[in-house]
Protein backbone atom coordinates (compact mmCIF):
# COMPACT_ATOMS: atom_id res chain seq x y z
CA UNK A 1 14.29 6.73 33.41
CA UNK A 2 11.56 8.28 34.74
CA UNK A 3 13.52 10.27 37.56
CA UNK A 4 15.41 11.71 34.88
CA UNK A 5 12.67 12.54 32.39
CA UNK A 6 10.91 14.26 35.88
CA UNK A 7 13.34 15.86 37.73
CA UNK A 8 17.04 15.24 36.01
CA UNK A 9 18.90 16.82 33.59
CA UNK A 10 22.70 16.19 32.14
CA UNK A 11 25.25 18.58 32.02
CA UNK A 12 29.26 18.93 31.62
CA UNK A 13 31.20 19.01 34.64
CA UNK A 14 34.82 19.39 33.94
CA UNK A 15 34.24 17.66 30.43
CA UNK A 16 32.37 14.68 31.81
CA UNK A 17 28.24 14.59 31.27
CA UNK A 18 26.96 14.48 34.99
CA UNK A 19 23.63 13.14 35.36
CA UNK A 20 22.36 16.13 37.90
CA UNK A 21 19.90 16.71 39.89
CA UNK A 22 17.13 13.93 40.85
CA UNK A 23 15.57 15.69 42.95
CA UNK A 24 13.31 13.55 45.87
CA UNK A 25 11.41 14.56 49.07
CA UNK A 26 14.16 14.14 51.75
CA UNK A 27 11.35 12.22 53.32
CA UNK A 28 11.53 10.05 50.91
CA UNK A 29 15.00 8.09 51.71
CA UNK A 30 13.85 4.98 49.95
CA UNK A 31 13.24 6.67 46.50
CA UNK A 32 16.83 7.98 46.87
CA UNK A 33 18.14 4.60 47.66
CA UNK A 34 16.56 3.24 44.95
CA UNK A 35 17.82 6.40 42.52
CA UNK A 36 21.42 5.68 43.81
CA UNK A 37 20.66 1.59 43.21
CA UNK A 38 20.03 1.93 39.87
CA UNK A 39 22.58 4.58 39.05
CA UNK A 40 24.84 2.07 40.43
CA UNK A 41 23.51 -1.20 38.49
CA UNK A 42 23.95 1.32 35.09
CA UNK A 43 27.92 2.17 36.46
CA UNK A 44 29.41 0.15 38.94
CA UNK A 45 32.32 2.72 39.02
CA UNK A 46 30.57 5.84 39.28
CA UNK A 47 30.81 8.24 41.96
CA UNK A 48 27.29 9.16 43.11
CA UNK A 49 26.69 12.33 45.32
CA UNK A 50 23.76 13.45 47.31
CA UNK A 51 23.03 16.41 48.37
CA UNK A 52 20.22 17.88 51.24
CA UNK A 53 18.91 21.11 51.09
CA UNK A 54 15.62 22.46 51.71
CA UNK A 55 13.72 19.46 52.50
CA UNK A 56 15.00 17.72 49.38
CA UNK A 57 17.55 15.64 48.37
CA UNK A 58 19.57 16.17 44.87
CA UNK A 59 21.65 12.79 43.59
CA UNK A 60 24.38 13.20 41.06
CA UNK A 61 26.94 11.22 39.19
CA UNK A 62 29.49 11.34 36.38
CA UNK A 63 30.01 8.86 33.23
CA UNK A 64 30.68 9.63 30.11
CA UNK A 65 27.72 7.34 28.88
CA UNK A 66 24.63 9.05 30.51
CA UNK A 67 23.81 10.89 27.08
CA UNK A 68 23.61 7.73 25.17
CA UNK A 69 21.45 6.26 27.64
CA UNK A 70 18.99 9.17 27.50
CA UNK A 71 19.34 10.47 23.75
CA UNK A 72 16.33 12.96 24.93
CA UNK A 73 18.58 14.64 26.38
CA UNK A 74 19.63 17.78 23.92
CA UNK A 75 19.31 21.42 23.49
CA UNK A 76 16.67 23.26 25.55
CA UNK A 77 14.78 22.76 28.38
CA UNK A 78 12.56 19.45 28.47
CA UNK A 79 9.12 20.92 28.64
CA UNK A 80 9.64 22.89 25.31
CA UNK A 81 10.66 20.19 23.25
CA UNK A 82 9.68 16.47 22.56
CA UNK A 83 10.59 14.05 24.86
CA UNK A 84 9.95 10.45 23.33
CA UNK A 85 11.37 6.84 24.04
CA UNK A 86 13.71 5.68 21.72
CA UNK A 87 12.63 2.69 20.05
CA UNK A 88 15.63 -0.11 22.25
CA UNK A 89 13.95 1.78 24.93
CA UNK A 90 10.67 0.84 24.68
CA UNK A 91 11.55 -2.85 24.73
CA UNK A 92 12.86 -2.05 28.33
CA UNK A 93 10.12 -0.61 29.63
CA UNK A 94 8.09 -3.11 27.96
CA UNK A 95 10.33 -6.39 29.88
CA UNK A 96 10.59 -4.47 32.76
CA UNK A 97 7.08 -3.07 34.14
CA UNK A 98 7.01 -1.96 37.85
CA UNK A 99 4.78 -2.07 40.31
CA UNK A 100 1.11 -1.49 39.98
CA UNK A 101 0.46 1.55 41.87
């Protein structure tokens, strides 16, 4: 979630949301890997895409269900607007705390 509240947006490709652009340090193959894990723990199905330019490297994929799983998505760019957890989404966070930095 935090990948996408960073550096992803959603968009329509050919009518389908496409979660687009996480953007990582191309470096940083491990962050990828685990962008591309959990895209694929979300969606078996989906396709997922990377792409390497510029010493970066973009990861996309299609599903239909990306804006319910991120209902900040909307209208506007990010840093204009309010960008809050949802309630159901807080209780994930909450179960699921990472690593202590």
């Amino acid at each position: 979630m935090g990948w996408y509240l960073g550096e992803g947006h959603i968009a329509l490709a050919r009518g389908v949301p496409r979660l687009l652009a996480i953007v990582n340090d191309a470096r940083c193959t491990d962050l990828s890997d685990e962008v591309e894990a959990a895209i694929r723990a979300v969606e078996p199905g989906t396709s997922i895409w990377r792409r390497h330019r510029h010493g970066c490297s973009a990861i996309s994929a299609s599903w239909h269900h990306w804006p319910c799983l991120f209902p900040q998505h909307g209208e506007g760019r990010k840093h204009e607007r309010e960008i809050a957890l949802a309630p159901w989404q807080h209780q994930i966070v909450d179960e699921h705390v990472g690593p202590k930095s």
